[in-house]
PDB file of N, CA and C in Angstrom:
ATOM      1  N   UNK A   1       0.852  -1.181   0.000  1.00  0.00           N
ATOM      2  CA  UNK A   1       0.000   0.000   0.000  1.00  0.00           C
ATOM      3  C   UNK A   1       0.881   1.220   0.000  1.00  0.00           C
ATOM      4  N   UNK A   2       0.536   2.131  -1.092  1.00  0.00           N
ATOM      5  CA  UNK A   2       1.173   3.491  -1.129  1.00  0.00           C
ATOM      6  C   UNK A   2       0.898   3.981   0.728  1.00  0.00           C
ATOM      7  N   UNK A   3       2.161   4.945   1.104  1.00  0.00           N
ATOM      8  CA  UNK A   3       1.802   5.816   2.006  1.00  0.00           C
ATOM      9  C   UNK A   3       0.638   6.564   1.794  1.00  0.00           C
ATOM     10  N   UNK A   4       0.731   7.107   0.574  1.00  0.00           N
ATOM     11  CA  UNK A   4      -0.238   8.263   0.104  1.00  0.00           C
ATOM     12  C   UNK A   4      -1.408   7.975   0.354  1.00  0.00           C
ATOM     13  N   UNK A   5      -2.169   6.670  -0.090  1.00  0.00           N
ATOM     14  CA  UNK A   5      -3.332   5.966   0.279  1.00  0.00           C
ATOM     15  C   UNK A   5      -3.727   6.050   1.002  1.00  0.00           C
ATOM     16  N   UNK A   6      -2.720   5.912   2.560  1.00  0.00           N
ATOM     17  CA  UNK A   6      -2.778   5.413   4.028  1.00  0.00           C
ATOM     18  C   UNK A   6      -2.977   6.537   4.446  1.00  0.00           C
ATOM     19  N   UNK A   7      -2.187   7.694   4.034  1.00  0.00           N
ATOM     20  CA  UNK A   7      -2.418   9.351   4.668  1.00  0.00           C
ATOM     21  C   UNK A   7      -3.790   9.855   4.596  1.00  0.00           C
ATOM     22  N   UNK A   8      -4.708   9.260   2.977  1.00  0.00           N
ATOM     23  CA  UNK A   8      -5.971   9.778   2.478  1.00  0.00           C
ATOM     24  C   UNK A   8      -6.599   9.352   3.701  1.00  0.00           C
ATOM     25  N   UNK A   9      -6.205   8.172   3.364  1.00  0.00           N
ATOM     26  CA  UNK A   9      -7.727   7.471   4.403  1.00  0.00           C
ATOM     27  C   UNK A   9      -7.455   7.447   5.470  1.00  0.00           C
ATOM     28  N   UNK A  10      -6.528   8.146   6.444  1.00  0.00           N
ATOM     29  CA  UNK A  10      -6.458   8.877   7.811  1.00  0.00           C
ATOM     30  C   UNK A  10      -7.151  10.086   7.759  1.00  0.00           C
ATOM     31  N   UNK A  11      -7.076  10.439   6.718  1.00  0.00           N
ATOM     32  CA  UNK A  11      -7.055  11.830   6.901  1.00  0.00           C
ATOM     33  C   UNK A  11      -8.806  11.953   6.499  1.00  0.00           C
ATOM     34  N   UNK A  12      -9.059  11.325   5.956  1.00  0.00           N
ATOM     35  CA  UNK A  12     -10.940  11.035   5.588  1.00  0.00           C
ATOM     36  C   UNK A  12     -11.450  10.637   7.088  1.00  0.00           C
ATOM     37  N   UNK A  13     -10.652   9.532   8.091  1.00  0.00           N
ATOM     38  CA  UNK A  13     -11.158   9.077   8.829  1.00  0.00           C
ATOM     39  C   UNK A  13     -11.211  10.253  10.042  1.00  0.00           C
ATOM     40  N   UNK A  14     -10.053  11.178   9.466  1.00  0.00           N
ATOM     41  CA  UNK A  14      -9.707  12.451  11.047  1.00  0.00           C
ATOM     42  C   UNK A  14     -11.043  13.163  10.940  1.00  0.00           C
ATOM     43  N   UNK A  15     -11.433  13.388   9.027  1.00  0.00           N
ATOM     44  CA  UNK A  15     -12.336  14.579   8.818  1.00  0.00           C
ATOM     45  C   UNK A  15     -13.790  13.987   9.484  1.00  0.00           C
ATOM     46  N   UNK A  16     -13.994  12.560   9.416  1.00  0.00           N
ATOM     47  CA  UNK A  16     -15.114  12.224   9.609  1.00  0.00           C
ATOM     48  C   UNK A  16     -15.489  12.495  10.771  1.00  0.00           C
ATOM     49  N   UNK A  17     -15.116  12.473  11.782  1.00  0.00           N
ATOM     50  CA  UNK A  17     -14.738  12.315  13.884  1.00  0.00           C
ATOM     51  C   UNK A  17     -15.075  13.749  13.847  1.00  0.00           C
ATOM     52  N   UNK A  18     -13.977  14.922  12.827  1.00  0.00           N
ATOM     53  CA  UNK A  18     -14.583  16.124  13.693  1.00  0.00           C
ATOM     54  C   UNK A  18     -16.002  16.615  12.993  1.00  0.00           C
ATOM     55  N   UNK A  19     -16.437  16.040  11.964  1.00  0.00           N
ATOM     56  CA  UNK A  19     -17.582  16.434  11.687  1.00  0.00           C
ATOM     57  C   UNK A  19     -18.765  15.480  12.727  1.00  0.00           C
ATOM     58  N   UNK A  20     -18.738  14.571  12.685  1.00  0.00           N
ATOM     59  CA  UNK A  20     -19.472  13.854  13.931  1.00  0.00           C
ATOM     60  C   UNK A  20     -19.321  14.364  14.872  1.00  0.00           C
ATOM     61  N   UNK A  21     -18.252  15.019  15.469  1.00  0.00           N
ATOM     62  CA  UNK A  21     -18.199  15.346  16.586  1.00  0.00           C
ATOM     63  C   UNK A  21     -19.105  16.574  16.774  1.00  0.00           C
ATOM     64  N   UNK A  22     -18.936  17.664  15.684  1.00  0.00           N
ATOM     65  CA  UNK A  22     -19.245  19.066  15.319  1.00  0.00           C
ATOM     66  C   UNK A  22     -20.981  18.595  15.245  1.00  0.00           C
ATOM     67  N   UNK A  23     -21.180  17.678  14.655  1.00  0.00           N
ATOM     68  CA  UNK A  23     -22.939  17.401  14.679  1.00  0.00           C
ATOM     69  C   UNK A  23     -23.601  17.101  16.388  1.00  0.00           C
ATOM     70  N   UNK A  24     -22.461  16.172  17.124  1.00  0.00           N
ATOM     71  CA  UNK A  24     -23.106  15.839  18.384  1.00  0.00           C
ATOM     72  C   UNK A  24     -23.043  17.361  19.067  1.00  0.00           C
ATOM     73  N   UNK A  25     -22.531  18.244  18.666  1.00  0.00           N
ATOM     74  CA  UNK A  25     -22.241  19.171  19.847  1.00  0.00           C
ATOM     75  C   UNK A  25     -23.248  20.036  19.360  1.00  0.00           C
ATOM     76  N   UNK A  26     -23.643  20.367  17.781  1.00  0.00           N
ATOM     77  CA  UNK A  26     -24.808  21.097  17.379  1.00  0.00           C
ATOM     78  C   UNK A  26     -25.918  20.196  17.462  1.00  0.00           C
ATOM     79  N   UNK A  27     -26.067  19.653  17.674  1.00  0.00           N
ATOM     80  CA  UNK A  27     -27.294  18.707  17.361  1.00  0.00           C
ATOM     81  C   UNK A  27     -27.423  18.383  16.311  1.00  0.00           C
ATOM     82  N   UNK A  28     -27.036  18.302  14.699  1.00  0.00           N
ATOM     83  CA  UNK A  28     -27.614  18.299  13.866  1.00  0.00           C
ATOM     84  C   UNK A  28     -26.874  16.867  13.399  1.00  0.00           C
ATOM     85  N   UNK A  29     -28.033  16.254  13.565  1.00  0.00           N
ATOM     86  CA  UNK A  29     -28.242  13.986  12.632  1.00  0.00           C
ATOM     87  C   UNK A  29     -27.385  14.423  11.280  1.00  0.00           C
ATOM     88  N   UNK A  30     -27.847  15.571  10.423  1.00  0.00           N
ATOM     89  CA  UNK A  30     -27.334  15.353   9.255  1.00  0.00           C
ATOM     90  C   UNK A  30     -25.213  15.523   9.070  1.00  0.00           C
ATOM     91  N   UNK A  31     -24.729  16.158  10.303  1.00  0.00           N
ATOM     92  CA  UNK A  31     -22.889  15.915  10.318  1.00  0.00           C
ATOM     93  C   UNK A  31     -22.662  15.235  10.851  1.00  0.00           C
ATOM     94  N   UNK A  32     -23.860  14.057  12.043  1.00  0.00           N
ATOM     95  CA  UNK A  32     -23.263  13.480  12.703  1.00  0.00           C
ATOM     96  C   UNK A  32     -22.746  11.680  11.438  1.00  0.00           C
ATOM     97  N   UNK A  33     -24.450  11.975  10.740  1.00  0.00           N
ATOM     98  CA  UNK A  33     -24.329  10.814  10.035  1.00  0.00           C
ATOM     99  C   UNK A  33     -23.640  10.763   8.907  1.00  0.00           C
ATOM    100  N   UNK A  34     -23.263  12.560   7.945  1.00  0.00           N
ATOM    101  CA  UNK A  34     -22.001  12.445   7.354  1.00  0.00           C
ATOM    102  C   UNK A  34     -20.934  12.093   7.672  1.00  0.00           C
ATOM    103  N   UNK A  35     -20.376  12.529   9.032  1.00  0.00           N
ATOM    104  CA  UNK A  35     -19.318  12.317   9.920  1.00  0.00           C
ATOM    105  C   UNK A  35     -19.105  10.731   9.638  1.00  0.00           C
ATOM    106  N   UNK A  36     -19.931  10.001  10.333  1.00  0.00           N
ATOM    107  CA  UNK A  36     -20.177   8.393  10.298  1.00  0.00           C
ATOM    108  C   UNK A  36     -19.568   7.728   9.093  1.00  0.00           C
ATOM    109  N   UNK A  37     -20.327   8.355   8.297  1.00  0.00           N
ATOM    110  CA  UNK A  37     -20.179   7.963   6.760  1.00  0.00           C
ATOM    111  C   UNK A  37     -18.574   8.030   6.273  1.00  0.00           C
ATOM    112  N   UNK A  38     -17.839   9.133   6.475  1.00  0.00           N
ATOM    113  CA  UNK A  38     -16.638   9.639   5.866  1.00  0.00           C
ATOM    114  C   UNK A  38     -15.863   8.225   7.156  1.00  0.00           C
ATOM    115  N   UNK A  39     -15.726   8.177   8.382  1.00  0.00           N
ATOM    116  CA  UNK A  39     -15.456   7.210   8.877  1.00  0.00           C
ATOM    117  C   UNK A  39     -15.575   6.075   8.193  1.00  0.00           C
ATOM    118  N   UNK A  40     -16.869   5.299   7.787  1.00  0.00           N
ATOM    119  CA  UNK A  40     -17.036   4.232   7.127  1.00  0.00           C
ATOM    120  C   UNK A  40     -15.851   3.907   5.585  1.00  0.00           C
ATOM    121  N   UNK A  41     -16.080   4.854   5.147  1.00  0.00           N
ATOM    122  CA  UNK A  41     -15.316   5.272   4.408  1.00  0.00           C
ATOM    123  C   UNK A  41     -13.853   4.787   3.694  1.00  0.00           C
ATOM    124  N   UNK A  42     -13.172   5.514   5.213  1.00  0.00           N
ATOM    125  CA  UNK A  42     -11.695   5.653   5.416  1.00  0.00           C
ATOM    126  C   UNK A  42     -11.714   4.438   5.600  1.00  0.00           C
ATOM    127  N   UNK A  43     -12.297   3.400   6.252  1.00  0.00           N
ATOM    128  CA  UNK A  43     -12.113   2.492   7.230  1.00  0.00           C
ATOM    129  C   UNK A  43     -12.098   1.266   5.573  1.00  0.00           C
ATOM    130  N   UNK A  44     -13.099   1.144   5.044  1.00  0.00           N
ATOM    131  CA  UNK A  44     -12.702   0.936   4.096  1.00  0.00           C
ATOM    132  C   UNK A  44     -12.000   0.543   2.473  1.00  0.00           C
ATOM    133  N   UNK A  45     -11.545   1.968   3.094  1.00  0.00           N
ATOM    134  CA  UNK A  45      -9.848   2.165   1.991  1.00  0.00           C
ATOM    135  C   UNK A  45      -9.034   1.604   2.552  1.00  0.00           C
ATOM    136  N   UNK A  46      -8.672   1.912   4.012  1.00  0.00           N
ATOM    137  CA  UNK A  46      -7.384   0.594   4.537  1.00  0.00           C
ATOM    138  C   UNK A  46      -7.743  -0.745   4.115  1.00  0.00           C
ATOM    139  N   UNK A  47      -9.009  -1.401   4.211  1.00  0.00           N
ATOM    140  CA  UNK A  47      -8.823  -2.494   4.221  1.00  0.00           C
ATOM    141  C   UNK A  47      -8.851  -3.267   2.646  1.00  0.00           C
ATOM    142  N   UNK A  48      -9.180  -2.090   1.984  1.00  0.00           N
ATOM    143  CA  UNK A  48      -8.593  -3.012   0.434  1.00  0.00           C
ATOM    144  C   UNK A  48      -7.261  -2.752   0.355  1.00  0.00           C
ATOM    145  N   UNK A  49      -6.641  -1.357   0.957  1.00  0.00           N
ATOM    146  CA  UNK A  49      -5.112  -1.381   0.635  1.00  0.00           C
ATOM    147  C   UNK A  49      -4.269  -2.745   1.415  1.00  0.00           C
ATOM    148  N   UNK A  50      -5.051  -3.371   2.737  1.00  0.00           N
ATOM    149  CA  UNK A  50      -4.304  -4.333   3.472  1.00  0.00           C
ATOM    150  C   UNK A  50      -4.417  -5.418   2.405  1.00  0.00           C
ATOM    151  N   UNK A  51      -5.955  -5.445   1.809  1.00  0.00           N
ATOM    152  CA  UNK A  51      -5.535  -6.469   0.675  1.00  0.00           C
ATOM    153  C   UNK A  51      -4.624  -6.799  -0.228  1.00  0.00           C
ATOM    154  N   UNK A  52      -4.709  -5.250  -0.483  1.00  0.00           N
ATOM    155  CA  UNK A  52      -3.355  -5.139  -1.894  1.00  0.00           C
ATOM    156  C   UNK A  52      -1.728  -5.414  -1.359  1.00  0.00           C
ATOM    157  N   UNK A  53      -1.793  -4.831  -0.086  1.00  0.00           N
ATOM    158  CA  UNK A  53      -0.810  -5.537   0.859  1.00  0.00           C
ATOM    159  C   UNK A  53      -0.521  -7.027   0.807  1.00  0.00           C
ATOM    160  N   UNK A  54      -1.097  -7.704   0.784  1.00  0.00           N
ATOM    161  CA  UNK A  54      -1.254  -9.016   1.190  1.00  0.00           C
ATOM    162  C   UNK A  54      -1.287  -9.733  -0.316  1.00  0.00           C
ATOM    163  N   UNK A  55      -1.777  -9.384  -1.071  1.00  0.00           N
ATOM    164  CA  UNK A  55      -1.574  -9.875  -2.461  1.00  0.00           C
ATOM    165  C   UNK A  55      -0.525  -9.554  -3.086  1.00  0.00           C
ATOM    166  N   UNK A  56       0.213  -8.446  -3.109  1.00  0.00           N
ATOM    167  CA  UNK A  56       1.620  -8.368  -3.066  1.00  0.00           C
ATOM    168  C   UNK A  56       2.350  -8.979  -2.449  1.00  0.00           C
ATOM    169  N   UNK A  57       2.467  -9.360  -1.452  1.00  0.00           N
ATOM    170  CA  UNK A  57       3.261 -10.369  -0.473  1.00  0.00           C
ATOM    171  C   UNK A  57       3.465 -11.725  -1.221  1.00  0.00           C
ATOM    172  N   UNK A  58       2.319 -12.140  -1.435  1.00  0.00           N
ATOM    173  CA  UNK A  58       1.558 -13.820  -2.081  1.00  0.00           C
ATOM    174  C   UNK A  58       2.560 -13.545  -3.429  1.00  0.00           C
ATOM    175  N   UNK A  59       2.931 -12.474  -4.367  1.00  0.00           N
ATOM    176  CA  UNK A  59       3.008 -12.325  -5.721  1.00  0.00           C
ATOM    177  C   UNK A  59       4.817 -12.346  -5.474  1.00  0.00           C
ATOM    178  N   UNK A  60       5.094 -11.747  -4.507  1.00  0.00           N
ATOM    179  CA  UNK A  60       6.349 -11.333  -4.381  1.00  0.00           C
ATOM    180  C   UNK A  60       7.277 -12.825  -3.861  1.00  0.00           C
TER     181      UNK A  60
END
């Protein structure tokens, strides 16, 4: 897995938390469940990059 990949989808997973977070503290369902979403997301992208990880390994 590229770093670059790994940085995105930290960095999707950081954005998701403070928008969830920013919804629990306004009240508003609609950043908490974007928030959620961008989490889901990130979460994700690591795990096809662990794939691609791992299928590289098998190839190598």
């Amino acid at each position: 897995m590229s770093l670059k990949d790994r940085a995105k989808a930290t960095a999707k997973n950081v954005e998701g938390k403070i928008q969830e977070t920013a919804g629990n503290v306004t009240g508003d369902p609609k950043d908490q469940s974007e928030g959620k979403a961008k989490q889901a997301e990130a979460k994700v992208r690591h795990t096809v990059e662990d794939v691609k990880d791992e299928a590289k390994k098998i190839v190598d």
